[in-house]
Protein backbone atom coordinates (compact mmCIF):
# COMPACT_ATOMS: atom_id res chain seq x y z
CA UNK A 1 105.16 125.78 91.56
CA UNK A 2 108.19 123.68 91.17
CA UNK A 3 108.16 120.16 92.37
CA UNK A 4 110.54 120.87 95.31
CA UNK A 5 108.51 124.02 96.67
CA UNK A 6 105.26 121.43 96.20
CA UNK A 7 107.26 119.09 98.74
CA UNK A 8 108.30 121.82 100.91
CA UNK A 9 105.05 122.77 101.26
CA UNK A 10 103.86 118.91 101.79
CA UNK A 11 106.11 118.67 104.50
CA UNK A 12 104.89 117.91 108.38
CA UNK A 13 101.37 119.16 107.55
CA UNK A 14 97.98 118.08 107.29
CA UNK A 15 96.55 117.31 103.87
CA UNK A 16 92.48 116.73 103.39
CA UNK A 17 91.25 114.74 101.26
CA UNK A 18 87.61 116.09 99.96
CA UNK A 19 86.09 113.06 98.06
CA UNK A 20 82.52 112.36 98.01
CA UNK A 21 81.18 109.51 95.71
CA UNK A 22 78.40 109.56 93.04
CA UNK A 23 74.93 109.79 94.30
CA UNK A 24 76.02 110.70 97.59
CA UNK A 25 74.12 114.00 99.04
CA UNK A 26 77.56 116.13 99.27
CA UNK A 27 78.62 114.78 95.18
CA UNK A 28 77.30 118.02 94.04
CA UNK A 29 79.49 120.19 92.39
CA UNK A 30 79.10 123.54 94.68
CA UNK A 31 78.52 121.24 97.91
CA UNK A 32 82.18 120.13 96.98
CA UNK A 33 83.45 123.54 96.09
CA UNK A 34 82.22 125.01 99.65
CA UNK A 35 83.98 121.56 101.23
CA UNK A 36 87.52 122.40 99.63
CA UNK A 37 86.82 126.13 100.58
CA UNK A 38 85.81 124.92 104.26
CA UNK A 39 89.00 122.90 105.15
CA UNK A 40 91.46 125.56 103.63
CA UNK A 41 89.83 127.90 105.63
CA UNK A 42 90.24 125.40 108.89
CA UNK A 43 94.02 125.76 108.21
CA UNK A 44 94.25 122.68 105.93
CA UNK A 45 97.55 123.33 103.07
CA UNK A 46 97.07 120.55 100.76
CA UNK A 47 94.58 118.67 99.22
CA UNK A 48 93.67 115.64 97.65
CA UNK A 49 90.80 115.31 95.15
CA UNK A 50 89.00 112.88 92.83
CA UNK A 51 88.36 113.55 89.27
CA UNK A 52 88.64 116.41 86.74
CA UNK A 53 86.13 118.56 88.05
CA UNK A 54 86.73 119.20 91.39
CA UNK A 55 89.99 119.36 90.78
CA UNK A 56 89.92 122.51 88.24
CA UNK A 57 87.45 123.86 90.48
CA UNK A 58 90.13 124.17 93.36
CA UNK A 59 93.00 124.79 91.19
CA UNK A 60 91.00 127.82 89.90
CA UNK A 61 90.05 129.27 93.58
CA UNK A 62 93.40 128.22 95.02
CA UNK A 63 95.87 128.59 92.95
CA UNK A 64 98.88 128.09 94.60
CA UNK A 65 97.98 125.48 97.14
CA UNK A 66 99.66 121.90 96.37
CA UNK A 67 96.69 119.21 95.17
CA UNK A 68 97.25 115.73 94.78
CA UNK A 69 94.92 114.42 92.24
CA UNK A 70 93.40 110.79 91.25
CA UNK A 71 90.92 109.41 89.43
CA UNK A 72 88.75 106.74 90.58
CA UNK A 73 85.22 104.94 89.69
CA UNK A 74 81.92 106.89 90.16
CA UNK A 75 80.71 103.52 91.39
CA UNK A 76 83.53 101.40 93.95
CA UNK A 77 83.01 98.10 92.40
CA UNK A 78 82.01 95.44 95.45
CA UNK A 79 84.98 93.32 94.34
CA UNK A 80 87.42 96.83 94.90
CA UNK A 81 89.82 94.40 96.90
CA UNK A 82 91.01 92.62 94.23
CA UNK A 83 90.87 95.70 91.43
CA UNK A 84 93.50 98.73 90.51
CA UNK A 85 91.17 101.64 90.28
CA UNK A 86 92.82 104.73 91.44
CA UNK A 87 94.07 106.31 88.65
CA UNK A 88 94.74 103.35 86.52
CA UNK A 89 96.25 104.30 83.53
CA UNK A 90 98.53 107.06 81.60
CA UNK A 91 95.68 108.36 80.23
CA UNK A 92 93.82 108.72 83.72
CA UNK A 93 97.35 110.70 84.97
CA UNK A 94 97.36 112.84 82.40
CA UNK A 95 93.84 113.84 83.00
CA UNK A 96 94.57 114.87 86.57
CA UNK A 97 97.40 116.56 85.16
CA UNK A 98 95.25 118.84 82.73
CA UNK A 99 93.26 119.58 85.14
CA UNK A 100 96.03 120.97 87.45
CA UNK A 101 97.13 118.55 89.96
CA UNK A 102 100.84 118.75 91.50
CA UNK A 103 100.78 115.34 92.30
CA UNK A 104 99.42 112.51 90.21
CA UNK A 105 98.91 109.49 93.19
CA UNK A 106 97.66 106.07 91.96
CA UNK A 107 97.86 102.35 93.19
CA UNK A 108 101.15 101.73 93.44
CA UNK A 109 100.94 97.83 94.35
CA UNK A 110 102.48 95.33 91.89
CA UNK A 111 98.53 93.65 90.00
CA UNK A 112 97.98 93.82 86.76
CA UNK A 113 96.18 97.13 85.01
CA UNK A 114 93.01 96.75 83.33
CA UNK A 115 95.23 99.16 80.63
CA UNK A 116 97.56 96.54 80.49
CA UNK A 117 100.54 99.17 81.34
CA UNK A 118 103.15 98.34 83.99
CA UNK A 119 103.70 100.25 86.87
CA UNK A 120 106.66 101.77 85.65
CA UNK A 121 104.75 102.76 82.91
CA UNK A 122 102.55 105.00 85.08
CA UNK A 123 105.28 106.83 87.04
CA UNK A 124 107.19 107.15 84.10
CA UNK A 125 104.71 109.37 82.45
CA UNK A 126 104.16 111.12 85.25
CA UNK A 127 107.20 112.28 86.07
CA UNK A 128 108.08 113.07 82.10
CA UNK A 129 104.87 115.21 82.84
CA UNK A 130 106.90 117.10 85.43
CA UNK A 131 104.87 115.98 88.39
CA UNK A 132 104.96 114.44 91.42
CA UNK A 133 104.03 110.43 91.31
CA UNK A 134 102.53 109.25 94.44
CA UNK A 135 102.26 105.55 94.72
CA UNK A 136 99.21 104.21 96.99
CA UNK A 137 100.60 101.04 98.47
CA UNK A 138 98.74 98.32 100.74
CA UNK A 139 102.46 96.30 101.71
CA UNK A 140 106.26 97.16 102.39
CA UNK A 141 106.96 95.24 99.34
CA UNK A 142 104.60 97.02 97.49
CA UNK A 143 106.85 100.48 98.80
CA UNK A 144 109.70 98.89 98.43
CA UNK A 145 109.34 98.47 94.59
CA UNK A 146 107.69 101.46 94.01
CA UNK A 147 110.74 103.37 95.35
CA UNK A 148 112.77 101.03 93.30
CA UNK A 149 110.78 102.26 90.35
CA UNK A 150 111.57 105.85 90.53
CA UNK A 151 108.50 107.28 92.29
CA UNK A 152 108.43 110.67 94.47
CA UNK A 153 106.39 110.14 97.13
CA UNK A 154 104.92 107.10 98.64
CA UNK A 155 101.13 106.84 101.32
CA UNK A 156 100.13 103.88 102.96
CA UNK A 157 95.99 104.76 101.71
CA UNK A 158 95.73 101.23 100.28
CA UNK A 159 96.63 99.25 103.53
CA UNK A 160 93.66 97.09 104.25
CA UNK A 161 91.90 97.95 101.16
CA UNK A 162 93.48 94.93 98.91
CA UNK A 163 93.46 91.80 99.02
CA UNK A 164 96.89 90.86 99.90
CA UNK A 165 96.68 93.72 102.84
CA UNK A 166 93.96 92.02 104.46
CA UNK A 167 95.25 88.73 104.41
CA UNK A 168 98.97 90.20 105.83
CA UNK A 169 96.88 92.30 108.04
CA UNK A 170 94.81 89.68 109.77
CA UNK A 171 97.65 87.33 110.58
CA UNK A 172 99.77 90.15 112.12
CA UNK A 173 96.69 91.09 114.36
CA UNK A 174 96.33 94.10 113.08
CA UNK A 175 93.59 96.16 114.18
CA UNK A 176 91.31 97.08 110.62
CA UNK A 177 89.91 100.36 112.10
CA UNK A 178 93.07 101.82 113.23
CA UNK A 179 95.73 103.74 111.12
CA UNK A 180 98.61 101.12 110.03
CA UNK A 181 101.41 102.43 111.83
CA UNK A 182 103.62 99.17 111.58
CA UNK A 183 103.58 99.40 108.17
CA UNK A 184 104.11 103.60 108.30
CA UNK A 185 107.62 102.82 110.05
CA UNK A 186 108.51 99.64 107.68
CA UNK A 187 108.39 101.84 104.86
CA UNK A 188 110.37 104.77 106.65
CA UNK A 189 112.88 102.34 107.41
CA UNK A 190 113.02 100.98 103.92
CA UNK A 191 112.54 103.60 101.31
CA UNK A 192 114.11 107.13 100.81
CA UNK A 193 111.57 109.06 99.50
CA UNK A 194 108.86 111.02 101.55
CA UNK A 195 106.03 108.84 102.86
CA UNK A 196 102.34 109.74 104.01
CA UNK A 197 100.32 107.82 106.32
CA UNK A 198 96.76 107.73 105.12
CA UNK A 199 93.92 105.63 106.19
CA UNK A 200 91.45 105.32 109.14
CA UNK A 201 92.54 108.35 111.27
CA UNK A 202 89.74 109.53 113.26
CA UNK A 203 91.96 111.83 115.91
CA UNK A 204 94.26 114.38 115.81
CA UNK A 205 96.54 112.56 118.35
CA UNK A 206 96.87 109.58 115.69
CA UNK A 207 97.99 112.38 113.29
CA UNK A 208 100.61 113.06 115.90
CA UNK A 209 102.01 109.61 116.01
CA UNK A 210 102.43 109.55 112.60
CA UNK A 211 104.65 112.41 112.87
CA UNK A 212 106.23 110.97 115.51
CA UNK A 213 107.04 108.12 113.65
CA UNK A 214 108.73 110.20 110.39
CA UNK A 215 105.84 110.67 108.61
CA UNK A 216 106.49 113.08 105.46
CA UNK A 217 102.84 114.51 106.08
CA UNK A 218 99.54 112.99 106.72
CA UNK A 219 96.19 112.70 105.19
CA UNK A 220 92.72 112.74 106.26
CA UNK A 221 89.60 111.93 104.68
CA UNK A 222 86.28 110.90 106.35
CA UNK A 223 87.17 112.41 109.89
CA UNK A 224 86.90 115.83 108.31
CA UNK A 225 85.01 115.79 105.09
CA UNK A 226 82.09 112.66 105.11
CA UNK A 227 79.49 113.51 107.66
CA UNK A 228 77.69 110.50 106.68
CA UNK A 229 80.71 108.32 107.96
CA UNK A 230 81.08 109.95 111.32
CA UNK A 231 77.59 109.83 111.70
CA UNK A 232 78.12 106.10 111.27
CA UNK A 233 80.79 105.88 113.95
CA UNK A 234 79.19 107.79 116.41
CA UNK A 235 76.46 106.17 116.22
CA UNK A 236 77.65 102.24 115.78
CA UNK A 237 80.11 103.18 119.06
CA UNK A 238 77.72 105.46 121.25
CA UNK A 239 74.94 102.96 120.97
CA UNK A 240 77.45 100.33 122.50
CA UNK A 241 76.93 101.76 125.77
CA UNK A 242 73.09 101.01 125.57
């Protein structure tokens, strides 16, 4: 697929991210396979994966359906806050890229890389790849330069996740389990390349707002594919009624 078909096919849908993390019950390689084969079959038109592996493994039972692809730590480091770890380097994009991802997303926010590579570096290589670069961002001046820096697509995944987010975030009053829609229409209003909200939607009417605030396309994770999480939430909110 060409990159413009890839974004036609991004555009006002639904995209499901099927993660699970290392030494969690659904990290298995065929519990994962059945996951991505679940939500495509639920209507789902894009997806968003973690690592080599599950990555081939859809690209070789789907093959024409648009995956954005990352790399991140089999362990989240308790410090994550302060750390880039989604697809860090060149040589973590062009390991998503072998293993068929459209899109190569990674933090997009303006720390140093443990690689010691600049941002520009990243997106660079990516798009002399002939892929998409998606920059994770946590701030609008985080998007802002990103755009600046040639990237395709921009998400919102990293707001409240970083350091400076959560500092930003807690003096605007921002509420830390709800999707970051303030920051959604900054970047509309800023940038003019495609964004995605991502990030703490639990309902499909928050999916609507998104669109209804020019979001490119939208992505959802734990609502759909971590039954351990809403397990969590149902049971930290129902028992509130006790």
């Amino acid at each position: 697929m060409g990159n413009t078909e890839i974004l036609n096919k991004l555009k006002n849908q639904i995209i499901v991210s099927v993660q699970s993390s290392f030494g969690e019950p659904l990290y298995d390689e065929n519990v994962m396979i059945a996951m991505i084969k679940s939500v495509i079959s639920g209507g789902a038109t894009a997806l968003r994966l973690a690592g080599e592996r599950d990555i081939k493994n859809a690209r070789k039972n789907f093959a024409d359906i648009p995956i954005i692809g990352i790399t991140k730590p089999k362990i989240i480091p308790e410090n994550f806050e302060e750390l880039v770890y989604i697809t860090p380097s060149a040589e973590d994009c062009r390991a998503v890229i072998n293993a068929g991802a459209d899109v190569v997303a990674f933090d997009g926010t303006m720390r140093k890389r443990p690689s010691g590579e600049s941002l520009k570096d990243i997106i660079d290589f990516i798009r002399s790849e002939g892929k998409l670069a998606m920059a994770d961002v946590s701030t609008l001046s985080e998007a802002i330069n990103a755009a600046n820096l040639g990237c395709d697509i921009i998400s919102t995944t990293l707001s409240g996740y970083t350091k400076e987010s959560i500092e930003e975030n807690a003096a605007a009053g921002k509420n830390p389990e709800e999707p970051d829609y303030t920051l959604l229409s900054e970047i509309v209003k800023n940038v003019n390349c495609p964004v995605i909200l991502e990030g703490r939607i639990w309902q499909p009417e928050q999916a609507s707002k998104a669109f209804e605030l020019g979001a490119f396309a939208v992505v959802i994770g734990s609502a759909i594919t971590r039954p351990h999480e809403i397990t969590k939430r149902f049971i930290k909110k129902g028992l509130k009624a006790l």
